[in-house]
C-alpha atoms as a PDB file:
ATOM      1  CA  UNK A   1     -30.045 111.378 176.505  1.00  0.00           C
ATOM      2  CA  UNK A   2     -28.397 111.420 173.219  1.00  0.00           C
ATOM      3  CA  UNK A   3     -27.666 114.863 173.128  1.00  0.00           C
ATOM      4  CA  UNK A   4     -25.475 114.237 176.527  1.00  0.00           C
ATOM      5  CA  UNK A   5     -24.005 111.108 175.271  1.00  0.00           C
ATOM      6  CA  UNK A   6     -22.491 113.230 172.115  1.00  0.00           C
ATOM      7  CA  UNK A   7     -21.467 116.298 174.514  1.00  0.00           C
ATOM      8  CA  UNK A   8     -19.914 113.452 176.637  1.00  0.00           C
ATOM      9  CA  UNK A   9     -18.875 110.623 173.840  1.00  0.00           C
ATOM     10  CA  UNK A  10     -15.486 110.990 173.892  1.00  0.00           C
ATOM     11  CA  UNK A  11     -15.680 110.499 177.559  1.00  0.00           C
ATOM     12  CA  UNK A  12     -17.672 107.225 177.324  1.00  0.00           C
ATOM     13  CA  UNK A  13     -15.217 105.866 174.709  1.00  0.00           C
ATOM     14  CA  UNK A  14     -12.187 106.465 177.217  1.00  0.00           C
ATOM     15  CA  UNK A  15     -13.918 104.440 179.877  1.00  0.00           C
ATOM     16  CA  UNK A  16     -14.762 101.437 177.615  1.00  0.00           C
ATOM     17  CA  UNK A  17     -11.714 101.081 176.521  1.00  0.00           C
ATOM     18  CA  UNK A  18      -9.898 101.755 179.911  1.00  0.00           C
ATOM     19  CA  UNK A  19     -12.462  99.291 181.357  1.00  0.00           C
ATOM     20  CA  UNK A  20     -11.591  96.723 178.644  1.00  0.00           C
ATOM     21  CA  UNK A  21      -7.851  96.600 178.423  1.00  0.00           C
ATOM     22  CA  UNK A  22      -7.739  97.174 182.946  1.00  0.00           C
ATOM     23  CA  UNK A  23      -9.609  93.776 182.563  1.00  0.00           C
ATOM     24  CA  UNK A  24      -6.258  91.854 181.136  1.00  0.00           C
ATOM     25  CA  UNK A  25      -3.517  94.528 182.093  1.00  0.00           C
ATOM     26  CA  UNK A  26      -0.527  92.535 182.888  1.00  0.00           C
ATOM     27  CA  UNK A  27      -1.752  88.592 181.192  1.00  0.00           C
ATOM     28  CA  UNK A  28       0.285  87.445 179.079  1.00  0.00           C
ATOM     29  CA  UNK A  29      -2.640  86.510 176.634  1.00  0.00           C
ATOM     30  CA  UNK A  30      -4.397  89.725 176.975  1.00  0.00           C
ATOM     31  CA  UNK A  31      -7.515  89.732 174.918  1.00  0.00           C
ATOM     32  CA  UNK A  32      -7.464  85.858 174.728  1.00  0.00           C
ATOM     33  CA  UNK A  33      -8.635  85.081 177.719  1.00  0.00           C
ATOM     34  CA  UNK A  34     -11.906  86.587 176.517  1.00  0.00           C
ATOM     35  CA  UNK A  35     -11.838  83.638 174.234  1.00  0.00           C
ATOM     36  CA  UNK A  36      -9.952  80.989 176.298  1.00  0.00           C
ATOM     37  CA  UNK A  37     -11.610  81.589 179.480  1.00  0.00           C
ATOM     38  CA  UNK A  38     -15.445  80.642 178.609  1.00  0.00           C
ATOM     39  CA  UNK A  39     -13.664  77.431 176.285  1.00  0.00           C
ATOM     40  CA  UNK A  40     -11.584  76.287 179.869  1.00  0.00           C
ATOM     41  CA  UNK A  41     -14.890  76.448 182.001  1.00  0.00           C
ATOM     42  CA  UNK A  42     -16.733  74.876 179.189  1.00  0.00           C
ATOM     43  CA  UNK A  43     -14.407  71.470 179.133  1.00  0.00           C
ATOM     44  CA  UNK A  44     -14.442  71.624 182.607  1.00  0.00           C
ATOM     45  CA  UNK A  45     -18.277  71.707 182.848  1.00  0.00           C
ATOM     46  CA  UNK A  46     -18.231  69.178 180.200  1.00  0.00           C
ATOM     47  CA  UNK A  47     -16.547  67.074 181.814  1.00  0.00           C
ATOM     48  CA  UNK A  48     -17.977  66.847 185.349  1.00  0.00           C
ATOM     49  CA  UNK A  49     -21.729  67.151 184.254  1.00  0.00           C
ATOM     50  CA  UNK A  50     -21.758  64.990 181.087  1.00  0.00           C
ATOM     51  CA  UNK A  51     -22.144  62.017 183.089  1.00  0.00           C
ATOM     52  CA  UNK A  52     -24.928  63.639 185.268  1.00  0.00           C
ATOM     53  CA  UNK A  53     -26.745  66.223 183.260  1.00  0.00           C
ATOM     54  CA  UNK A  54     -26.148  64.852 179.538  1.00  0.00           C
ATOM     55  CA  UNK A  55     -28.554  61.869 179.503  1.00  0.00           C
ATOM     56  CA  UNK A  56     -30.687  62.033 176.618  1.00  0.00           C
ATOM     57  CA  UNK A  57     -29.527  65.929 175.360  1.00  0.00           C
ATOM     58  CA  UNK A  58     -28.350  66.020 171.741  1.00  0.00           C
ATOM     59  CA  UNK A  59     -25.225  68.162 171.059  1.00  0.00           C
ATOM     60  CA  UNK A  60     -24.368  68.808 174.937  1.00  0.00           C
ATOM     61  CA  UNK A  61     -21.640  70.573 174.490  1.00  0.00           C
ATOM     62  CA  UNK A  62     -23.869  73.162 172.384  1.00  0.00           C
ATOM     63  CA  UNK A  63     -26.928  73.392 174.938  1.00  0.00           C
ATOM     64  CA  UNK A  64     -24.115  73.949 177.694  1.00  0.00           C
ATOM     65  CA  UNK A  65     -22.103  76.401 175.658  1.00  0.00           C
ATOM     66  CA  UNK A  66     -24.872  78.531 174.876  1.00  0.00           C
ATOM     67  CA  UNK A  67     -26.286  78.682 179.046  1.00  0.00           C
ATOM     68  CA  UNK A  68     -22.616  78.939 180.016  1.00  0.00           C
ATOM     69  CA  UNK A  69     -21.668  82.626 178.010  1.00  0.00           C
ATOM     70  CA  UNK A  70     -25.436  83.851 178.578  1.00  0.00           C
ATOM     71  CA  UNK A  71     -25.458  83.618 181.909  1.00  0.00           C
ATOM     72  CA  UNK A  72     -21.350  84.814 182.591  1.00  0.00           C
ATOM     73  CA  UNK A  73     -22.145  87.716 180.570  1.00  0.00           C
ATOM     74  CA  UNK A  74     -25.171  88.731 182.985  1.00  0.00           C
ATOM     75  CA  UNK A  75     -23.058  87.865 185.909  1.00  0.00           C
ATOM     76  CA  UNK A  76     -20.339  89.230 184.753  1.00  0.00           C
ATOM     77  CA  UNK A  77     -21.842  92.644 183.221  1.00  0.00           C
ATOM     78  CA  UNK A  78     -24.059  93.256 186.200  1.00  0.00           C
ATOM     79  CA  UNK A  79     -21.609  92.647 189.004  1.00  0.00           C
ATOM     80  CA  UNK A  80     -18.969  94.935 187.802  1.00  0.00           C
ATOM     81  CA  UNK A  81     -21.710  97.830 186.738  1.00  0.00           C
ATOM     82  CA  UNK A  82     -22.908  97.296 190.265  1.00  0.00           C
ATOM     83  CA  UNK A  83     -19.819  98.132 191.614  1.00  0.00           C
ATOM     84  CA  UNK A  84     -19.090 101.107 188.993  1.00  0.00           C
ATOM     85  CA  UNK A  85     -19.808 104.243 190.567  1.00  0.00           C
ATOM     86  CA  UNK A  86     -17.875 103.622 193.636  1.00  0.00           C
ATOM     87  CA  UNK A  87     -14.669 102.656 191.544  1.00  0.00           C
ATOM     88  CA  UNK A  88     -14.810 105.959 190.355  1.00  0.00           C
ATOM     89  CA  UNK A  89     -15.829 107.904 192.623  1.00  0.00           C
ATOM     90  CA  UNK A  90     -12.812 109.966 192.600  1.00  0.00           C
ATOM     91  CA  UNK A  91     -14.092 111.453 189.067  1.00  0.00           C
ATOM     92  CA  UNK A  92     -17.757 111.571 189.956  1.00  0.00           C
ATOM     93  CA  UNK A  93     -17.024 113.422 192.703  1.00  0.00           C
ATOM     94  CA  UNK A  94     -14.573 116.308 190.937  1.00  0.00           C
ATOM     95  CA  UNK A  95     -16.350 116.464 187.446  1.00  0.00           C
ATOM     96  CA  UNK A  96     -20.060 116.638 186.534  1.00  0.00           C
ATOM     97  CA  UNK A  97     -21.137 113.669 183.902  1.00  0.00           C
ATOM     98  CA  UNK A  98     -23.909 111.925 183.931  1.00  0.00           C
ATOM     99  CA  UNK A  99     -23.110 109.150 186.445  1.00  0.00           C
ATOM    100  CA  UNK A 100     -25.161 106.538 184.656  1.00  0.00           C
ATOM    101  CA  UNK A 101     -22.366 106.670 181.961  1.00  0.00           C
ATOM    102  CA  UNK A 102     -19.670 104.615 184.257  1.00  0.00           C
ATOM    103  CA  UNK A 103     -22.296 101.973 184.298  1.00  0.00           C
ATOM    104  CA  UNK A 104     -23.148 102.205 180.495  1.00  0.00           C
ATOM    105  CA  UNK A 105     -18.978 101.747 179.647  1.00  0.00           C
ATOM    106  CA  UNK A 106     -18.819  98.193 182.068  1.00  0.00           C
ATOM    107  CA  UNK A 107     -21.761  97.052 179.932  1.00  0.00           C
ATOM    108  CA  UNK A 108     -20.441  97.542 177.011  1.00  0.00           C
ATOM    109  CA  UNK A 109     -16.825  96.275 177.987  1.00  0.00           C
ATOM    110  CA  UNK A 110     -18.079  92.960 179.168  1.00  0.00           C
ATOM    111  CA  UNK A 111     -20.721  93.068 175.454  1.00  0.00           C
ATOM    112  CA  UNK A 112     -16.829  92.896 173.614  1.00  0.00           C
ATOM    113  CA  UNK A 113     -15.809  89.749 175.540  1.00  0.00           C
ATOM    114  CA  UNK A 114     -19.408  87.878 174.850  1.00  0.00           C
ATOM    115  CA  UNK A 115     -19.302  89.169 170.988  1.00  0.00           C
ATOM    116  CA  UNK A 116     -16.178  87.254 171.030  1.00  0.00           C
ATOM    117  CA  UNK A 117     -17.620  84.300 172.816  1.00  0.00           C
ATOM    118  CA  UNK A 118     -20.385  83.868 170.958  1.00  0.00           C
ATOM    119  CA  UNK A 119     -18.511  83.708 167.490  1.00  0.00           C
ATOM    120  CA  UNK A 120     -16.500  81.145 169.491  1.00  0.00           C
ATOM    121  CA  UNK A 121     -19.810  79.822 170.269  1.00  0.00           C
ATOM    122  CA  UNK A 122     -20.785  79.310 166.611  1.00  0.00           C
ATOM    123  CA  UNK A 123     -17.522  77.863 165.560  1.00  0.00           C
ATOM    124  CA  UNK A 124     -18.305  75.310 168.395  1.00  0.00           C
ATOM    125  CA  UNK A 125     -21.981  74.996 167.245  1.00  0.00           C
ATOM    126  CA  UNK A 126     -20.876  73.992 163.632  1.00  0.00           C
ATOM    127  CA  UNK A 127     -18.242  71.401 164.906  1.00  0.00           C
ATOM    128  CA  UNK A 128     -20.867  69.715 166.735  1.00  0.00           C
ATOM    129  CA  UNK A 129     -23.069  68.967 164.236  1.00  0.00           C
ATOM    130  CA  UNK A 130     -25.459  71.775 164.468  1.00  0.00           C
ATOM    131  CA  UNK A 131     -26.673  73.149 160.723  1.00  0.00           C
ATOM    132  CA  UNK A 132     -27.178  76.856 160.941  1.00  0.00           C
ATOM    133  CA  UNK A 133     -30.895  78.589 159.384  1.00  0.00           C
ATOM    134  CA  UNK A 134     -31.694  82.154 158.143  1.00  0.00           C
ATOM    135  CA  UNK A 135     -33.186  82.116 161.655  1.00  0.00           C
ATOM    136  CA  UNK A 136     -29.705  82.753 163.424  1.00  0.00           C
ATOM    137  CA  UNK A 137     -30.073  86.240 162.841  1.00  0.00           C
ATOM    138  CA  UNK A 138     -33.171  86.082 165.142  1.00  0.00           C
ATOM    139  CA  UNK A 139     -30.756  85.968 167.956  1.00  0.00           C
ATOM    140  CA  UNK A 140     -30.161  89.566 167.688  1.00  0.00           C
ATOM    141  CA  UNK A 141     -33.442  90.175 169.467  1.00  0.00           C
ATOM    142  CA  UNK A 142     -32.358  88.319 172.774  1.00  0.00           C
ATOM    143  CA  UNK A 143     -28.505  89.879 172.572  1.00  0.00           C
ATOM    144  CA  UNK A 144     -30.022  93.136 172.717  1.00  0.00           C
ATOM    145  CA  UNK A 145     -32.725  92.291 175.240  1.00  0.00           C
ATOM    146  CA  UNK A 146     -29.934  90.546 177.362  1.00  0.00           C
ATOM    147  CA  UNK A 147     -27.667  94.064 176.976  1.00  0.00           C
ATOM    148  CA  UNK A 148     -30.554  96.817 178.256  1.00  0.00           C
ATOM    149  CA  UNK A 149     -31.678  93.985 180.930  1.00  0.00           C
ATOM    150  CA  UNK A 150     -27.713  93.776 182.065  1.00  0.00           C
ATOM    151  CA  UNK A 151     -27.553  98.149 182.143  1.00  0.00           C
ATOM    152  CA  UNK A 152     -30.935  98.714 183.835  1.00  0.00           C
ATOM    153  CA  UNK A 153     -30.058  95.994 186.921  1.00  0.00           C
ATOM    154  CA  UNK A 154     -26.535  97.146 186.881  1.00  0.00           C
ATOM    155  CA  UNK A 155     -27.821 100.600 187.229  1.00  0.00           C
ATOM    156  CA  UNK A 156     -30.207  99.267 190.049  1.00  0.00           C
ATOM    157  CA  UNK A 157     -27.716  97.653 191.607  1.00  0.00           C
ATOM    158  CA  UNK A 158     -24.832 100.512 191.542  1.00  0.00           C
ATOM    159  CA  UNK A 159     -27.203 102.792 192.943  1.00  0.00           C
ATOM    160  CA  UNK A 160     -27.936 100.014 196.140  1.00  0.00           C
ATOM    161  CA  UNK A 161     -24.339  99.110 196.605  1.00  0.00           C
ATOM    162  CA  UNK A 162     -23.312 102.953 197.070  1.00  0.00           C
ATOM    163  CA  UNK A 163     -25.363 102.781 200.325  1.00  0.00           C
ATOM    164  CA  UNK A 164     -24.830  99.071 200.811  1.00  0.00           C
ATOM    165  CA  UNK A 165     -21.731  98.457 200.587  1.00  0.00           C
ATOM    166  CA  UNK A 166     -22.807  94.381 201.749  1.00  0.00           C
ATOM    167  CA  UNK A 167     -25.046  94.095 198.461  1.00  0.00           C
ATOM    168  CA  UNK A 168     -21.698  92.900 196.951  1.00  0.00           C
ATOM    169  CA  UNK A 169     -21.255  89.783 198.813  1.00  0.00           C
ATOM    170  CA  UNK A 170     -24.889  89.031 198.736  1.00  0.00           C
ATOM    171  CA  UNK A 171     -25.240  89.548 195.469  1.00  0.00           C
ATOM    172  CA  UNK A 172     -22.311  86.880 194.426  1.00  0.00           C
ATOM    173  CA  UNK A 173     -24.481  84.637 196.205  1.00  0.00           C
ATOM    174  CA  UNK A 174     -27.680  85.390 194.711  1.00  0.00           C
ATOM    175  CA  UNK A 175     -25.996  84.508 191.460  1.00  0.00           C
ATOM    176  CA  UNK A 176     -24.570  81.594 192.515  1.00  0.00           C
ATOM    177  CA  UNK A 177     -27.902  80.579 193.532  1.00  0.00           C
ATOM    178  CA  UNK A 178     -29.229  81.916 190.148  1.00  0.00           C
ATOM    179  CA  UNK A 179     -27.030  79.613 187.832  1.00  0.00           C
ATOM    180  CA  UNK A 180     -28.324  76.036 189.129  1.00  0.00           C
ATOM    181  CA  UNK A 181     -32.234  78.486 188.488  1.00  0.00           C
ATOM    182  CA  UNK A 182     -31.382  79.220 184.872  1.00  0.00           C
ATOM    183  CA  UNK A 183     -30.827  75.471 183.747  1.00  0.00           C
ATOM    184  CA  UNK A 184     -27.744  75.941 182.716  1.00  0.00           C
ATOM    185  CA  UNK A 185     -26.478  72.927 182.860  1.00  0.00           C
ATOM    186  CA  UNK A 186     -29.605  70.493 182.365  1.00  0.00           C
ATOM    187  CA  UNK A 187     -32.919  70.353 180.204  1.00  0.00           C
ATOM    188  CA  UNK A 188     -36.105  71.394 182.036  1.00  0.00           C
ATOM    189  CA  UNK A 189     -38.359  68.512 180.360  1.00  0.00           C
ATOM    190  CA  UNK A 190     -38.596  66.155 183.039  1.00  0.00           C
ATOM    191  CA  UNK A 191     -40.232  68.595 185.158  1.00  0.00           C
ATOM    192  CA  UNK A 192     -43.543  68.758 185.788  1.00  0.00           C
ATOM    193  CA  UNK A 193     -45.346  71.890 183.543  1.00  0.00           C
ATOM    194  CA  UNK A 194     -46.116  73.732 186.102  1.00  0.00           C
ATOM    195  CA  UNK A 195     -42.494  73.644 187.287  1.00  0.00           C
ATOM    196  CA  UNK A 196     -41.912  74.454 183.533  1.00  0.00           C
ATOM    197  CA  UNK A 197     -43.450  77.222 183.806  1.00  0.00           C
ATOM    198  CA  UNK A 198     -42.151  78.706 186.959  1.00  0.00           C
ATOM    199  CA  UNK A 199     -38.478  78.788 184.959  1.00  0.00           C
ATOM    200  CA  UNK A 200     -39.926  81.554 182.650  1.00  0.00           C
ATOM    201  CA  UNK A 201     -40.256  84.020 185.538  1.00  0.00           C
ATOM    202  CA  UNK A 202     -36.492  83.541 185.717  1.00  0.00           C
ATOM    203  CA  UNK A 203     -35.094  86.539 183.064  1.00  0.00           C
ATOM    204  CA  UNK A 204     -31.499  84.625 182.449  1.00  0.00           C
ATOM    205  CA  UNK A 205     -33.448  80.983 181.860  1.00  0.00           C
ATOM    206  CA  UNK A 206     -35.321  83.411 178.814  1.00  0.00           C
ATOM    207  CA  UNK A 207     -32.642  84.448 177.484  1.00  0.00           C
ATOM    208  CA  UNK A 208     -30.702  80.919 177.897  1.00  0.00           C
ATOM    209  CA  UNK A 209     -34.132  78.998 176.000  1.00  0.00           C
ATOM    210  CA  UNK A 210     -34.025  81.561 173.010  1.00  0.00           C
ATOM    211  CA  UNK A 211     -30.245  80.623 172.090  1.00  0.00           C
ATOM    212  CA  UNK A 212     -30.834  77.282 171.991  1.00  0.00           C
ATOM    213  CA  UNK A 213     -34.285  77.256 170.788  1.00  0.00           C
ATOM    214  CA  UNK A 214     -32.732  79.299 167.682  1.00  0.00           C
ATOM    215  CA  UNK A 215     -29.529  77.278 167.475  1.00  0.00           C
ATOM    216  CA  UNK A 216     -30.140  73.888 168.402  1.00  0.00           C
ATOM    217  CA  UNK A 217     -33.760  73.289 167.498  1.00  0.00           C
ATOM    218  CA  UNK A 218     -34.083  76.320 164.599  1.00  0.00           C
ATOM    219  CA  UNK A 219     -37.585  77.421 165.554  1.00  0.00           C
ATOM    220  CA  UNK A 220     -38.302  80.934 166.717  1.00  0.00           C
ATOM    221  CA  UNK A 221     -39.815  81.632 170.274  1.00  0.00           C
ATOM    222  CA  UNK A 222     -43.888  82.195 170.488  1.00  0.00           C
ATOM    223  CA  UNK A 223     -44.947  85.870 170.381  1.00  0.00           C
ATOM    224  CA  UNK A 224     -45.489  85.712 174.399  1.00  0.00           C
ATOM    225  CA  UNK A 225     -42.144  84.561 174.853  1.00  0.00           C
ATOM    226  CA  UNK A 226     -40.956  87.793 172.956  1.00  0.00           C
ATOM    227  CA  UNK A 227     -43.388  89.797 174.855  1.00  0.00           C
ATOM    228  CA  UNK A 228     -42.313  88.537 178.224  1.00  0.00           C
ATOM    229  CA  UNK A 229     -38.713  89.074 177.670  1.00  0.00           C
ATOM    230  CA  UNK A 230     -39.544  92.893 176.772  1.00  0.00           C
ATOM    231  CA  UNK A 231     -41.779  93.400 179.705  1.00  0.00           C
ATOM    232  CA  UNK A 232     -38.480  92.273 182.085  1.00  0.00           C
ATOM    233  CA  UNK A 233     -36.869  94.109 180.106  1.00  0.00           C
ATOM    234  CA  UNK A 234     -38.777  97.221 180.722  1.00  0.00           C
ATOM    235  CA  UNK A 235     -39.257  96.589 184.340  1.00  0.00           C
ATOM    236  CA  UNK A 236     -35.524  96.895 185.141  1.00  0.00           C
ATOM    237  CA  UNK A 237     -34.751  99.758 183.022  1.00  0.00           C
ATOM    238  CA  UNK A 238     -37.363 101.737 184.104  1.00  0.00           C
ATOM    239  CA  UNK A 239     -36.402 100.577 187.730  1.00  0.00           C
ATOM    240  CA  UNK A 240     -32.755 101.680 187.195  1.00  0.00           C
ATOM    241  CA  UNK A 241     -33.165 105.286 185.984  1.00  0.00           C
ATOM    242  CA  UNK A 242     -36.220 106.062 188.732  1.00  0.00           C
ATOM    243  CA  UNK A 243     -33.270 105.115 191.150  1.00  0.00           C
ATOM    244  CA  UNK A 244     -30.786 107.328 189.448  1.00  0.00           C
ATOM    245  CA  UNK A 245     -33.349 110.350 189.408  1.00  0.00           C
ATOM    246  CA  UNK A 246     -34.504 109.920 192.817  1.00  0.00           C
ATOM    247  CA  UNK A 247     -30.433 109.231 194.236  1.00  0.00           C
ATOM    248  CA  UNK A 248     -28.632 111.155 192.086  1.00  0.00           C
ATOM    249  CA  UNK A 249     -27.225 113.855 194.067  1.00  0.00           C
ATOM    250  CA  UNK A 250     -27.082 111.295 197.459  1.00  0.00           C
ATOM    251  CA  UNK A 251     -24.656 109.430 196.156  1.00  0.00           C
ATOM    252  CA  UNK A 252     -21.449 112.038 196.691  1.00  0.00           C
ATOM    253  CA  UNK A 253     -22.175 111.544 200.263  1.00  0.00           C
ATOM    254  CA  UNK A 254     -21.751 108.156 200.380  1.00  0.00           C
ATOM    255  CA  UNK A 255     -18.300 107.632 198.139  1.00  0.00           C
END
């Protein structure tokens, strides 16, 4: 695979950055919005579930913060990977590259905007009290978890939506669905364990738990926490390219 991506780099660069800037072509803020968007849905939040959700959760605005760019970067990653190979059809079908690369360049253009939210995230983080630990750098682990988890379902997903066109409609329900799942907006502790437990077959709720665990109460995740984010991790990937193999040359008939 790396020898393709270097035959084909150049190719992958033009995407990303044709995938980024198409993203805020024509806004007057451009690139902002990567910033101001997640801060706007974050006051809003704020305000409508403080009341509700916020009873007895220290630094709110930090544990919803943190759920709020985990989970838009999934949603936001995986829905437009799922629809990548149909949006570009037109070039699949004319040139030979590796297909999986269309996918790979919506990943990493929606990685930009959540590197960019998460700074805003710290910035945030500090103004609300929280006191940052060696251990921040832990959340590498879970950013790069949360990246191959976002490519192998998008690459799932793009491979179902070329001959399911429907998947698309479903799927932005599914997520919907998914958010009020993931605790995004509330703490899990009054919850039976047993319910507890049921939230860590949930992917997204992982990779929520390990951001706060790391910035709001500074204490790294057990080594079966680590363990079952890789295995999830593994499952999707390895999900993604046995769809690619076994589809790759149906999907020109379907574009």
């Amino acid at each position: 695979m790396l020898k393709r991506y270097k035959k084909y780099s150049f190719l992958f660069q033009e995407l990303v950055h044709r995938d980024f800037t198409k993203k805020y072509k024509r806004t007057a803020l451009g690139i902002g919005w990567s910033v101001l968007s997640p801060l706007l849905q974050l006051l809003v939040m704020k305000i409508m579930l403080t009341k509700f959700f916020a009873t007895g959760i220290e630094h709110y605005t930090t544990f919803l913060f943190a759920g709020n760019i985990v989970f838009n970067y999934y949603n936001e990653s995986t829905s437009s990977g799922m629809t990548a190979l149909a949006e570009n059809s037109a070039i699949i079908s004319k040139v030979n590259v590796p297909k999986y690369m269309f996918v790979f360049s919506k990943n990493i253009s929606s990685l930009i905007s959540f590197l960019l939210t998460v700074v805003v995230f710290f910035v945030l983080a500090a103004l609300d009290g929280i006191e940052f630990t060696w251990k921040i750098t832990m959340l590498i682990f879970p950013i790069v978890c949360l990246v191959l988890f976002n490519i192998g379902l998008g690459l799932v997903l793009s491979a179902c939506y070329t001959f399911f066109r429907d998947l698309q409609y479903l799927y932005s329900i599914f997520t919907f669905l998914l958010m009020y799942m993931s605790a995004v907006f509330y703490d899990i502790s009054a919850y039976s364990d047993f319910a507890q437990k049921l939230f860590l077959l949930n992917p997204i709720y992982l990779f929520i738990r390990y951001f706060r665990k790391i910035v709001m109460e500074q204490t790294i995740p057990t080594i079966w926490f680590h363990l079952l984010m890789i295995l999830d991790v593994c499952i999707v990937m390895i999900g993604g390219f046995y769809m690619y193999k076994k589809y790759n040359h149906d999907f020109l008939y379907y574009f």
